[in-house]
Protein backbone atom coordinates (compact mmCIF):
# COMPACT_ATOMS: atom_id res chain seq x y z
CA UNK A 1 92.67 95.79 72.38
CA UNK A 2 95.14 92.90 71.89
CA UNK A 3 97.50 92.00 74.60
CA UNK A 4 100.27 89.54 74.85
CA UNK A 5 102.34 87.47 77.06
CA UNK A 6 106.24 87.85 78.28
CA UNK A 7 107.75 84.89 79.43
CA UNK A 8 111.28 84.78 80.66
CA UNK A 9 113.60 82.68 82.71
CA UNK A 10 116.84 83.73 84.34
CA UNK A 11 119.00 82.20 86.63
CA UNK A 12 120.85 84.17 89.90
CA UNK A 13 123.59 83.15 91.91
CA UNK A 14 122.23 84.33 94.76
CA UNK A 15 119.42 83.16 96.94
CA UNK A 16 115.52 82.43 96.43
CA UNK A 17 115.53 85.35 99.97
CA UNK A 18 117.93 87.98 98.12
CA UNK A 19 115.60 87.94 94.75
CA UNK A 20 112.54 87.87 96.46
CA UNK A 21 113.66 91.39 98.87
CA UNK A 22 115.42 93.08 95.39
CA UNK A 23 111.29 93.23 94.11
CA UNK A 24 109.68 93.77 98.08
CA UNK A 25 111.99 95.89 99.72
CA UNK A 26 111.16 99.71 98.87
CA UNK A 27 114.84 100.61 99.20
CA UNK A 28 116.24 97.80 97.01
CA UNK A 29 114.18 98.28 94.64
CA UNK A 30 114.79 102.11 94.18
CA UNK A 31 118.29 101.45 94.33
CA UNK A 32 118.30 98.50 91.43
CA UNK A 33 116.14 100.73 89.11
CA UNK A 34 118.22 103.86 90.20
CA UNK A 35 114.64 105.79 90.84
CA UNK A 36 112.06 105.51 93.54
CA UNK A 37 109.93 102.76 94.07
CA UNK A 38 108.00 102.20 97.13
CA UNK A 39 106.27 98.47 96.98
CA UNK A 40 104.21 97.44 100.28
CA UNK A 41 104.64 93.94 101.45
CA UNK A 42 101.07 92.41 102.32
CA UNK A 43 98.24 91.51 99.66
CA UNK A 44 96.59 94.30 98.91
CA UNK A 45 99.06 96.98 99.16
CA UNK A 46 99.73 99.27 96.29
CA UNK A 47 103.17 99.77 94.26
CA UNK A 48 104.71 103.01 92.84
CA UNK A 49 108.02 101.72 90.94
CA UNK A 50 110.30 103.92 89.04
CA UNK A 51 108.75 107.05 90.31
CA UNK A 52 105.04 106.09 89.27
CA UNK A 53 106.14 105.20 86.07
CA UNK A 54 104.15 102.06 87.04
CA UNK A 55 101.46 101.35 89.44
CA UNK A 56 99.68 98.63 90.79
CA UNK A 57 98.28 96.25 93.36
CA UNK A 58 100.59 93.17 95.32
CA UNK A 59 97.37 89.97 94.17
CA UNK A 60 99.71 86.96 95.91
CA UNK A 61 102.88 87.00 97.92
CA UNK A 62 104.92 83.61 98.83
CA UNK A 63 107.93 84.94 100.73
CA UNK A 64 110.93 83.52 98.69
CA UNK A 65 108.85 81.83 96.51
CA UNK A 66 106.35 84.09 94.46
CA UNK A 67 105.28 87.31 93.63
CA UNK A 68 102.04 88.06 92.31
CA UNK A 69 101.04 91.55 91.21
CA UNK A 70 98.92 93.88 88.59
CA UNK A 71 100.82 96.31 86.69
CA UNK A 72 99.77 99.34 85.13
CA UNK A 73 102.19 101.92 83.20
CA UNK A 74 101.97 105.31 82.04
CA UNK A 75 104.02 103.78 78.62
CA UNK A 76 102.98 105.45 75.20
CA UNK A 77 100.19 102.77 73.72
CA UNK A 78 98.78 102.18 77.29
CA UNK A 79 95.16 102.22 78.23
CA UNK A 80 95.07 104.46 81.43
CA UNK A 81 92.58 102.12 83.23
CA UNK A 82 94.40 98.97 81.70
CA UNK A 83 96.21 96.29 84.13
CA UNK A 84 98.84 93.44 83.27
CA UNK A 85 99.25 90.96 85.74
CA UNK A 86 103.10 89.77 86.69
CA UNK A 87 103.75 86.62 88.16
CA UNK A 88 107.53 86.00 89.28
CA UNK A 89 107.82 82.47 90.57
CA UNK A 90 111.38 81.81 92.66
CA UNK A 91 112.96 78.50 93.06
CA UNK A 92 116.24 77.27 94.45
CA UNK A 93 118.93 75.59 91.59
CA UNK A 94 121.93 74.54 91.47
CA UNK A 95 123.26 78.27 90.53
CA UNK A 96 121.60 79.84 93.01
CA UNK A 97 118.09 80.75 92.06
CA UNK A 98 115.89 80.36 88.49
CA UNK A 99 113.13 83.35 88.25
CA UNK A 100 110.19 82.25 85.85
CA UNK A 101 108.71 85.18 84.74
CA UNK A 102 105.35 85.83 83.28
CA UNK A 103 103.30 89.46 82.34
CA UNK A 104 100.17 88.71 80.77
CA UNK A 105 97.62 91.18 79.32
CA UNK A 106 100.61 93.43 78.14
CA UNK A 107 98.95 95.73 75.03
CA UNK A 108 100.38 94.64 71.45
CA UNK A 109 101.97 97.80 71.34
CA UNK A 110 104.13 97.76 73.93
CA UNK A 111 105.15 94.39 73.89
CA UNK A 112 108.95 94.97 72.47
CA UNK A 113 109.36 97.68 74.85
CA UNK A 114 108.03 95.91 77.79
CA UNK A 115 110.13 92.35 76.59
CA UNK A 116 113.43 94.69 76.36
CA UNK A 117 113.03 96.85 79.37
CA UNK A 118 112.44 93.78 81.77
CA UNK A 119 115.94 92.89 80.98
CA UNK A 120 117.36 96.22 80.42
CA UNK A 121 116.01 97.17 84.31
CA UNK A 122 115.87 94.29 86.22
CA UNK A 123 117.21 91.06 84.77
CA UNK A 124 121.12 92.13 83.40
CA UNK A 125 121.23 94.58 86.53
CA UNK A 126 120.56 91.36 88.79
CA UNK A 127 122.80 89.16 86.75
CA UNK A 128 125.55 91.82 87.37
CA UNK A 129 124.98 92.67 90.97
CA UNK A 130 124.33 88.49 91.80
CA UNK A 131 127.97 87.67 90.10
């Protein structure tokens, strides 16, 4: 199978803390994506996002600073045992905060899907709640 990489980079204006809950906190997260998510907060725990649309594992966690996870989806084109891994690095600017974004290991097939939906669900969503 042939996977690809998304890379993105927004900017917030909010904080490096308020981007960094939207992804932990269970009831943020439900609430940005309009559907429930339930995300643990230590290494190890699992994730259910978007009513278990998506599963997966928390790898690294940097409070305010990084989020390190593997991603599996139940997407058309998806290998049922397949994982992604998405890295979401935070850092303080100017505007408030810059999110570098990264999913590697994301099947050919569902790459323009996956590219949209990441700002179709969380990035334009942000932008317009963070303005």
């Amino acid at each position: 199978m042939k996977t690809k990489t998304l890379t993105h980079t927004v900017i917030f204006k909010t904080t490096p803390h308020e981007i960094y809950e939207i992804f932990m906190d269970s009831d943020r997260h439900s609430r940005l994506l309009g559907r429930k998510s339930i995300v643990g907060r230590e290494v190890g725990d699992k994730i259910s996002i978007y009513g278990n649309y998506i599963d997966g594992v928390n790898l690294e966690l940097e409070p305010d600073k990084k989020i390190v996870q593997k991603w599996r989806t139940k997407e058309k084109g998806w290998p049922k045992n397949h994982f992604s891994k998405v890295t979401i690095l935070i850092e303080p600017c100017r505007e408030g905060s810059l999110v570098k974004f990264t999913q590697s290991g994301v099947p050919e097939e569902c790459y323009e899907v996956f590219d949209r939906d990441w700002y179709v669900f969380y990035w334009n969503p942000m932008k317009e709640k963070f303005q």
